[in-house]
PDB file of N, CA and C in Angstrom:
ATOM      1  N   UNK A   1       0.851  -1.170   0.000  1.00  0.00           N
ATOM      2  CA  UNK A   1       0.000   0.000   0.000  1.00  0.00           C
ATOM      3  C   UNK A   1       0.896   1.232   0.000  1.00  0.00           C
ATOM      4  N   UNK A   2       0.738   2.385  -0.814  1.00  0.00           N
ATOM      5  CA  UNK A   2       1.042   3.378  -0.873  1.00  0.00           C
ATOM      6  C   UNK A   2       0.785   4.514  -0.025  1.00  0.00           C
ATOM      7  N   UNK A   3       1.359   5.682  -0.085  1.00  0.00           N
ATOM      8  CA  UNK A   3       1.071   6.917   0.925  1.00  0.00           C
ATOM      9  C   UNK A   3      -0.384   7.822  -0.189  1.00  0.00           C
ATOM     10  N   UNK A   4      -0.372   7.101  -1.010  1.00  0.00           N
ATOM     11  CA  UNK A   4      -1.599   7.902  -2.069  1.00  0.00           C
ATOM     12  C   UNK A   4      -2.685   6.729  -1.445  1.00  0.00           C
ATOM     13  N   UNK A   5      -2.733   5.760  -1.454  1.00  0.00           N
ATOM     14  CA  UNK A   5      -3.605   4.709  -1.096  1.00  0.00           C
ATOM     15  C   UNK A   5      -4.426   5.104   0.199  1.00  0.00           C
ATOM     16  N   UNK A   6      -3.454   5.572   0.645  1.00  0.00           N
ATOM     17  CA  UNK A   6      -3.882   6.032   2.181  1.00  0.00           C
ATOM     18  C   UNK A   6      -4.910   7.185   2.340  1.00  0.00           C
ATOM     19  N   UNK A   7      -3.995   8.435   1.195  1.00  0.00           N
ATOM     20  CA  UNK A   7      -4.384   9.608   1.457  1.00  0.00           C
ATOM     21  C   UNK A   7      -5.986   9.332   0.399  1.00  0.00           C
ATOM     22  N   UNK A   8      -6.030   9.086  -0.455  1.00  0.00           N
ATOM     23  CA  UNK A   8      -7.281   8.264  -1.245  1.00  0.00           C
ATOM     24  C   UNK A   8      -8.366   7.679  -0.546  1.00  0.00           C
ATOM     25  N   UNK A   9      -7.896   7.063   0.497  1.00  0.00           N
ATOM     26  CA  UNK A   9      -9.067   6.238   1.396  1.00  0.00           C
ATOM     27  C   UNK A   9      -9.269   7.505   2.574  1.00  0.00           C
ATOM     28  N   UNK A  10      -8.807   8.338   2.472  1.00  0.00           N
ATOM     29  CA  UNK A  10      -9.464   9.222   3.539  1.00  0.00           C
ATOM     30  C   UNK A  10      -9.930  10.489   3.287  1.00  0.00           C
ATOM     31  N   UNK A  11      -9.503  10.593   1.737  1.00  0.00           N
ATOM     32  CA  UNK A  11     -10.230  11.864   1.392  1.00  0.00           C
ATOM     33  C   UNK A  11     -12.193  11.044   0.425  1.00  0.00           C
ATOM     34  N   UNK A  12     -11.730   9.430   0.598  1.00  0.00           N
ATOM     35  CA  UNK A  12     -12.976   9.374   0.249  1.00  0.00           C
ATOM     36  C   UNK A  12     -14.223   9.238   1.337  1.00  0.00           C
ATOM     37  N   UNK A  13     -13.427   9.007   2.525  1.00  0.00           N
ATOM     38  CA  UNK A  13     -14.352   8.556   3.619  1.00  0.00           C
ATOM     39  C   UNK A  13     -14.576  10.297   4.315  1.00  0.00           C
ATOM     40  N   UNK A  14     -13.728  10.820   3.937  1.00  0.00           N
ATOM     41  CA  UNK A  14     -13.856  12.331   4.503  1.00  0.00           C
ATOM     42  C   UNK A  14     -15.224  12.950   3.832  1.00  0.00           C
ATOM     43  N   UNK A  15     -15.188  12.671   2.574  1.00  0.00           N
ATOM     44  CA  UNK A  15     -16.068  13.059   1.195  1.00  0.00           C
ATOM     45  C   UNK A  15     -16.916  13.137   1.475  1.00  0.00           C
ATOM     46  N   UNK A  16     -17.306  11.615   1.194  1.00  0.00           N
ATOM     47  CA  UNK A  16     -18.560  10.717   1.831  1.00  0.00           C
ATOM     48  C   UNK A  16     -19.241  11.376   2.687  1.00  0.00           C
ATOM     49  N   UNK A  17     -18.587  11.737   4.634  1.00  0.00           N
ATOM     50  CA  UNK A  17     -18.766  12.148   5.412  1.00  0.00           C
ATOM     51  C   UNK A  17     -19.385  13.665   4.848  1.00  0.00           C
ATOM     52  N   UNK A  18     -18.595  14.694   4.486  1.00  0.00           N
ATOM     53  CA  UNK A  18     -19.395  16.140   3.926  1.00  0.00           C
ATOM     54  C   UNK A  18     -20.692  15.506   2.849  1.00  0.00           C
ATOM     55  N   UNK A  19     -20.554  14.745   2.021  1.00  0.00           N
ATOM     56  CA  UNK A  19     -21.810  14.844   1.329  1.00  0.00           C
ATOM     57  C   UNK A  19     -22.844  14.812   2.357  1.00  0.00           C
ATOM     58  N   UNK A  20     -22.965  13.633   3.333  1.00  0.00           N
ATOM     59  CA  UNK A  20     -24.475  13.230   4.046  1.00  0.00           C
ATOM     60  C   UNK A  20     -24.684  14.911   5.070  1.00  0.00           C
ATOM     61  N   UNK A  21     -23.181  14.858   5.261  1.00  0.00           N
ATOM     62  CA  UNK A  21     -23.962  16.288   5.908  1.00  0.00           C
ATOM     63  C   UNK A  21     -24.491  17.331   5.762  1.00  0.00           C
ATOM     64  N   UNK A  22     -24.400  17.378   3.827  1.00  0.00           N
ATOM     65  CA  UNK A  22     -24.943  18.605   2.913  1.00  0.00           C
ATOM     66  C   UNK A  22     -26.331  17.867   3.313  1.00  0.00           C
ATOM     67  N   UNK A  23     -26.609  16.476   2.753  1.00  0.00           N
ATOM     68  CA  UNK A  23     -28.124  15.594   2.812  1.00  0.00           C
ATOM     69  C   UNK A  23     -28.485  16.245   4.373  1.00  0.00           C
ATOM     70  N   UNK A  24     -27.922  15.938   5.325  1.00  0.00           N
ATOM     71  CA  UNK A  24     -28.777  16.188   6.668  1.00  0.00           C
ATOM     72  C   UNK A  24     -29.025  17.608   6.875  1.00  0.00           C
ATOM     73  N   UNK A  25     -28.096  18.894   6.668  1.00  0.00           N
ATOM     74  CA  UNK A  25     -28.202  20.449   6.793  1.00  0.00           C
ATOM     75  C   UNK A  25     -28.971  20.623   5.341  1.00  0.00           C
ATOM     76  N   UNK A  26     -29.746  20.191   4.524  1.00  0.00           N
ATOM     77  CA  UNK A  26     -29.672  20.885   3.587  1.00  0.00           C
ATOM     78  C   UNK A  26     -28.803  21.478   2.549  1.00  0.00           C
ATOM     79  N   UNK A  27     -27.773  21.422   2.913  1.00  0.00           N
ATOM     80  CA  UNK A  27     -26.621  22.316   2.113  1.00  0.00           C
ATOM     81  C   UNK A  27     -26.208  21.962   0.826  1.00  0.00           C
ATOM     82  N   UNK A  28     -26.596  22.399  -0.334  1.00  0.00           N
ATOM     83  CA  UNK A  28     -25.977  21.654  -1.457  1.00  0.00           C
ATOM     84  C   UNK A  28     -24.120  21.909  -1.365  1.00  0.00           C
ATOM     85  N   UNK A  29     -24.039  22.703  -0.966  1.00  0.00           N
ATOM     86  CA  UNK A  29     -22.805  23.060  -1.147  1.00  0.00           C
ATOM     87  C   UNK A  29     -21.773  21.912  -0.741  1.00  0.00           C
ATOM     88  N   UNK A  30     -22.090  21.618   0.404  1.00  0.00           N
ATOM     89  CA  UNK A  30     -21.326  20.505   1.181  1.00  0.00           C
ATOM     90  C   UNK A  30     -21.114  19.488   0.357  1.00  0.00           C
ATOM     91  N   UNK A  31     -22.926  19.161  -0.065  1.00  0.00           N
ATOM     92  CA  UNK A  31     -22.825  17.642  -1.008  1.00  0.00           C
ATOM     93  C   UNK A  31     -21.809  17.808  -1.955  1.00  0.00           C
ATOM     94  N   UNK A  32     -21.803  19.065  -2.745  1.00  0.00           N
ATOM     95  CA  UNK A  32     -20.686  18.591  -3.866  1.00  0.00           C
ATOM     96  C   UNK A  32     -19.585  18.853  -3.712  1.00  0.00           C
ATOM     97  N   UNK A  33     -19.163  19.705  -2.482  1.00  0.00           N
ATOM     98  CA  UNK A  33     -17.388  19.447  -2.138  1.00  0.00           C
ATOM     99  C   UNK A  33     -17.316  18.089  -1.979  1.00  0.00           C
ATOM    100  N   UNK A  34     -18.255  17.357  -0.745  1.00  0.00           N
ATOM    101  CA  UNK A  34     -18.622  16.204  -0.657  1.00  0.00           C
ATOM    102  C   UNK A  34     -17.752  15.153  -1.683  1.00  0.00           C
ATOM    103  N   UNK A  35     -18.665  15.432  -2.578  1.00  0.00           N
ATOM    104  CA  UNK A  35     -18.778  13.912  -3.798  1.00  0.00           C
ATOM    105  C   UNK A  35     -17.543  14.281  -4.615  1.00  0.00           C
ATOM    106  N   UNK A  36     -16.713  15.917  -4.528  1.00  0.00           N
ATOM    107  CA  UNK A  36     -15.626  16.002  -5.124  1.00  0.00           C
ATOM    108  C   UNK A  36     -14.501  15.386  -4.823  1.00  0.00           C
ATOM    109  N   UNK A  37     -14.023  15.576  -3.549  1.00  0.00           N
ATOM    110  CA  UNK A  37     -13.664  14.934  -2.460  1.00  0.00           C
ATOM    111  C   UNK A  37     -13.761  13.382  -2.928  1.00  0.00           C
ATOM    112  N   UNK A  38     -14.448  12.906  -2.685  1.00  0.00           N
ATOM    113  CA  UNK A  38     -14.658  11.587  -3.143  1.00  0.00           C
ATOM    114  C   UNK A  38     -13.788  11.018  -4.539  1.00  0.00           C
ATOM    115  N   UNK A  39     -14.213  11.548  -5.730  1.00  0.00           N
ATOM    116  CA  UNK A  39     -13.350  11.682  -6.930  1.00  0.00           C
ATOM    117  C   UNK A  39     -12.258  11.784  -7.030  1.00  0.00           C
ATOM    118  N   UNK A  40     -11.400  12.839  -6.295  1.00  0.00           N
ATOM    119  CA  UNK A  40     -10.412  13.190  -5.502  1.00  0.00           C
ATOM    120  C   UNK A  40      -9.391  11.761  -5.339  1.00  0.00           C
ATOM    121  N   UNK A  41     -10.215  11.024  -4.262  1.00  0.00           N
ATOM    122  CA  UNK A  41      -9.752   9.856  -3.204  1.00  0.00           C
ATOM    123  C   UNK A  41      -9.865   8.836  -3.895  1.00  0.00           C
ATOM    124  N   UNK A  42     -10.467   8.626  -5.405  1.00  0.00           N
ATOM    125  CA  UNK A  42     -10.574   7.491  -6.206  1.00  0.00           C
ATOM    126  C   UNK A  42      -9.528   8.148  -6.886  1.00  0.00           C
ATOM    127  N   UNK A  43      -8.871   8.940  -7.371  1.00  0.00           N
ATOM    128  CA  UNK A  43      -7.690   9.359  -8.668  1.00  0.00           C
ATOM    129  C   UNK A  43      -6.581   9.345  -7.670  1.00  0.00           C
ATOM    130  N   UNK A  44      -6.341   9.260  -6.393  1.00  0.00           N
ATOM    131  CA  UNK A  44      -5.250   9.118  -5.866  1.00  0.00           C
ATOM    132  C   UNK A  44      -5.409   8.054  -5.189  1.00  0.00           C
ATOM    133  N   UNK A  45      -5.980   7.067  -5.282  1.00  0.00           N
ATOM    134  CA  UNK A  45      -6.051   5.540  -5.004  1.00  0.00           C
ATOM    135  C   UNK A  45      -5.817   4.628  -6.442  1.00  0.00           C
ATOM    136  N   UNK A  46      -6.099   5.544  -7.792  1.00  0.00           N
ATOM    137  CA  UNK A  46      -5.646   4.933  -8.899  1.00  0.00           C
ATOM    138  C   UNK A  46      -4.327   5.284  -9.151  1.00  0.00           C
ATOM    139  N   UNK A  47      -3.898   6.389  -8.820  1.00  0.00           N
ATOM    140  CA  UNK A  47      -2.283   7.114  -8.665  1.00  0.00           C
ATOM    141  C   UNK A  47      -1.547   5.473  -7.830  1.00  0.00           C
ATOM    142  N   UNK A  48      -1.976   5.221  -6.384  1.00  0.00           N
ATOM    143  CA  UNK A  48      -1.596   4.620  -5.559  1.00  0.00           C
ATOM    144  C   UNK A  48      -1.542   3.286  -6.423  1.00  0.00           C
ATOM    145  N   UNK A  49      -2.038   2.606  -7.033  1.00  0.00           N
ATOM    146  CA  UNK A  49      -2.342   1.472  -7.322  1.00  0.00           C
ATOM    147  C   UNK A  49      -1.333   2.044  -8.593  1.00  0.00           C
ATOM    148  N   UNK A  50      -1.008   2.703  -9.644  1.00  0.00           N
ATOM    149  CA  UNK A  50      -0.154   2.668 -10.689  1.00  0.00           C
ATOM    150  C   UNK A  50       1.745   2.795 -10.008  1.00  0.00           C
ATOM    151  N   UNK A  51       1.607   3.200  -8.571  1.00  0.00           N
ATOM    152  CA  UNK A  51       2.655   3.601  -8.342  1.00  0.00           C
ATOM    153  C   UNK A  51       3.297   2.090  -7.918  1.00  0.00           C
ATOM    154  N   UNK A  52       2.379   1.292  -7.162  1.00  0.00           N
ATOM    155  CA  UNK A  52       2.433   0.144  -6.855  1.00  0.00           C
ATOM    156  C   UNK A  52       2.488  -1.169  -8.017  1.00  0.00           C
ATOM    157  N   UNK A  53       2.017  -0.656  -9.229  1.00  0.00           N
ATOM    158  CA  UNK A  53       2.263  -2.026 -10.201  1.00  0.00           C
ATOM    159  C   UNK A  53       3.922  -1.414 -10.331  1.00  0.00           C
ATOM    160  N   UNK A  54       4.445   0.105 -10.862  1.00  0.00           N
ATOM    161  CA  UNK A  54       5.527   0.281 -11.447  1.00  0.00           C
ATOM    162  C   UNK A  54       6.453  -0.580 -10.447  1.00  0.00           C
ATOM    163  N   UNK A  55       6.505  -0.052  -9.189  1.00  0.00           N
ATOM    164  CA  UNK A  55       7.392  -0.825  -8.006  1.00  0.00           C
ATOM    165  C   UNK A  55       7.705  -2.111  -8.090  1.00  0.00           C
ATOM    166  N   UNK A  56       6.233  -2.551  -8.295  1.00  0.00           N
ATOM    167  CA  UNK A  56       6.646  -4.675  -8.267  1.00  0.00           C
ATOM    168  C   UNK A  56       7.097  -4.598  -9.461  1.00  0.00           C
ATOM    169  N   UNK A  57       6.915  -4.491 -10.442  1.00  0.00           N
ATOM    170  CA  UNK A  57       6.788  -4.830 -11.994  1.00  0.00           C
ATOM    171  C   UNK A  57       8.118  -5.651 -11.690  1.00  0.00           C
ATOM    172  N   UNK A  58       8.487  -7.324 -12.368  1.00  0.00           N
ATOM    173  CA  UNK A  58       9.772  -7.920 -12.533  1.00  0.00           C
ATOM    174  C   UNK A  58      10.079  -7.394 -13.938  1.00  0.00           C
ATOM    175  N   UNK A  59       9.710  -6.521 -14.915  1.00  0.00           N
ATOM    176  CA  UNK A  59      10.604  -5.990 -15.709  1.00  0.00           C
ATOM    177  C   UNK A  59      10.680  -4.519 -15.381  1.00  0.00           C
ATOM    178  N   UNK A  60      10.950  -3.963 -14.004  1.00  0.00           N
ATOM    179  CA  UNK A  60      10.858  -2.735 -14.410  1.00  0.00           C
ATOM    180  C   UNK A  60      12.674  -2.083 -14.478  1.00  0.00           C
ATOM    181  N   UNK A  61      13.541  -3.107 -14.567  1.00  0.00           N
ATOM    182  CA  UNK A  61      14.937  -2.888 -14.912  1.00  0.00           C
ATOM    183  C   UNK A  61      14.955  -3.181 -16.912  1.00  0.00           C
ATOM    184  N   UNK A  62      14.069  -3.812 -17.431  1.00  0.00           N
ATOM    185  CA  UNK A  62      14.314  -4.320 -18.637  1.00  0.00           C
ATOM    186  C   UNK A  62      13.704  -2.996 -19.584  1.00  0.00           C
ATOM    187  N   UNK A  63      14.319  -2.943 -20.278  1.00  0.00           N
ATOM    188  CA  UNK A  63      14.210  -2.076 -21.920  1.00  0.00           C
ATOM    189  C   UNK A  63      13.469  -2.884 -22.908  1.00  0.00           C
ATOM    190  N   UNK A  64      12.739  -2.400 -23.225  1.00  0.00           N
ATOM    191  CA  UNK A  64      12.210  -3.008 -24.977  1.00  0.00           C
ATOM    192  C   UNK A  64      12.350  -2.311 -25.957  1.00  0.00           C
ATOM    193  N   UNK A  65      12.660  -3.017 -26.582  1.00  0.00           N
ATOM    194  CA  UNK A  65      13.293  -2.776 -28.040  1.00  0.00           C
ATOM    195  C   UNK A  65      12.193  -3.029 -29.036  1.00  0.00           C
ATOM    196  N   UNK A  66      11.236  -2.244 -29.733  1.00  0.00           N
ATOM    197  CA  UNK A  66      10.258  -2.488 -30.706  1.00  0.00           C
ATOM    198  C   UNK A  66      11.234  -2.092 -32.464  1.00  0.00           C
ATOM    199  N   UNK A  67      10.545  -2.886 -32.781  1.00  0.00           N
ATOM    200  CA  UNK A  67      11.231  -3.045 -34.478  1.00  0.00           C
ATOM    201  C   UNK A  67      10.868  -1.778 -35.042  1.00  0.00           C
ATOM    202  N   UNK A  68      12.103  -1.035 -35.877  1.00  0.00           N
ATOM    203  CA  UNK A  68      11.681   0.208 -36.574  1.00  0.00           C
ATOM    204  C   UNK A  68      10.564   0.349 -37.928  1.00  0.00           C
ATOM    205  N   UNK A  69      10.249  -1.294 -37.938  1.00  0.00           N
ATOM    206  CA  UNK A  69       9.849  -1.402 -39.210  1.00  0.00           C
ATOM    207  C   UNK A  69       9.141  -2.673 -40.028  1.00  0.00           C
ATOM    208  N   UNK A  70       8.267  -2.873 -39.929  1.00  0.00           N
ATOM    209  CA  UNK A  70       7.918  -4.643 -40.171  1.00  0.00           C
ATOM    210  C   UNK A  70       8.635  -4.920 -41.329  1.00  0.00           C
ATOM    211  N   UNK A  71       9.284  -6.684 -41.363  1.00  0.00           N
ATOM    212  CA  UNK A  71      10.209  -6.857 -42.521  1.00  0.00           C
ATOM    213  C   UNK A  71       9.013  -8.316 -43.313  1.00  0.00           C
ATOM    214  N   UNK A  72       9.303  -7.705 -44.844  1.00  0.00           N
ATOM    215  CA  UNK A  72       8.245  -8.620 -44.845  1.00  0.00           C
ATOM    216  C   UNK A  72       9.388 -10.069 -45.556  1.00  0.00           C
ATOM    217  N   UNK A  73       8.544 -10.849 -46.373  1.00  0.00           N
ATOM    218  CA  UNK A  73       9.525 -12.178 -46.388  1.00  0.00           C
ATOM    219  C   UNK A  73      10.966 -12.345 -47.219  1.00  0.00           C
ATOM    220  N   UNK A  74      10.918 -11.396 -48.674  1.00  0.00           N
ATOM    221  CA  UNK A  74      11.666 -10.776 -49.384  1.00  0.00           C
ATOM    222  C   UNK A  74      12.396  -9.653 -48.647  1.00  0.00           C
ATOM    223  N   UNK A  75      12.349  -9.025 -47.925  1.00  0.00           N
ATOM    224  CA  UNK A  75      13.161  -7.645 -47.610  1.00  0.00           C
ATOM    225  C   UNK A  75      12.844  -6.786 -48.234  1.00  0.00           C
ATOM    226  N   UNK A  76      11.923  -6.499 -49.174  1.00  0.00           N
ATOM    227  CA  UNK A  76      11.654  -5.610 -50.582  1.00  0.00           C
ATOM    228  C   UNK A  76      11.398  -4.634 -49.691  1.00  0.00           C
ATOM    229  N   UNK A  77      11.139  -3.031 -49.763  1.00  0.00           N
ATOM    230  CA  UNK A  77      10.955  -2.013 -49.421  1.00  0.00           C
ATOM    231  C   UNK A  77       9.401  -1.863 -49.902  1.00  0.00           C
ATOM    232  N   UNK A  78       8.094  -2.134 -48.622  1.00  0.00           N
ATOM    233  CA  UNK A  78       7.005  -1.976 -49.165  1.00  0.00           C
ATOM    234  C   UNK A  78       6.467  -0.785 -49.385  1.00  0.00           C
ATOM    235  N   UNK A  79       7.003   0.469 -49.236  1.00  0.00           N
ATOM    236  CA  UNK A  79       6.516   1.714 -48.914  1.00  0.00           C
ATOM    237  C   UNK A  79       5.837   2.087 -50.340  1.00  0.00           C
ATOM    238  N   UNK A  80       4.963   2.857 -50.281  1.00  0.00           N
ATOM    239  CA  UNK A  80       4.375   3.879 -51.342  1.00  0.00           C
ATOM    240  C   UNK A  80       4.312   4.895 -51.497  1.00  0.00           C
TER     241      UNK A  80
END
């Protein structure tokens, strides 16, 4: 788990928390800092989770090398 994972799960439970209290005061305002908040805590829980595949990844020392050019069976130059 990441320090975004973290901060993600508490700006969504924080969120969460302001929306119901826009629902209980009336307040629209709240609701949609609220549910922003929320959005927020899902893009830095997807941050958290990309930071975490790069880390494990077992190729993340390896280079790839993609071909400059498909070769077809002749070598002929297919261009037009």
């Amino acid at each position: 788990m990441t320090d975004q994972h973290t901060k993600g799960t508490l700006n969504k439970v924080r969120g969460k928390v302001e929306e119901e209290l826009g629902k209980v005061t009336g307040n629209p305002g709240h609701q949609i800092k609220g549910k922003a908040r929320q959005l927020e805590g899902s893009a830095q829980q997807g941050l958290g989770d990309l930071q975490h595949a790069v880390t494990r990844s077992e190729y993340k020392d390896e280079v790839m090398v993609w071909p400059s050019e498909p070769s077809g069976s002749d070598g002929a130059d297919r261009r037009s």
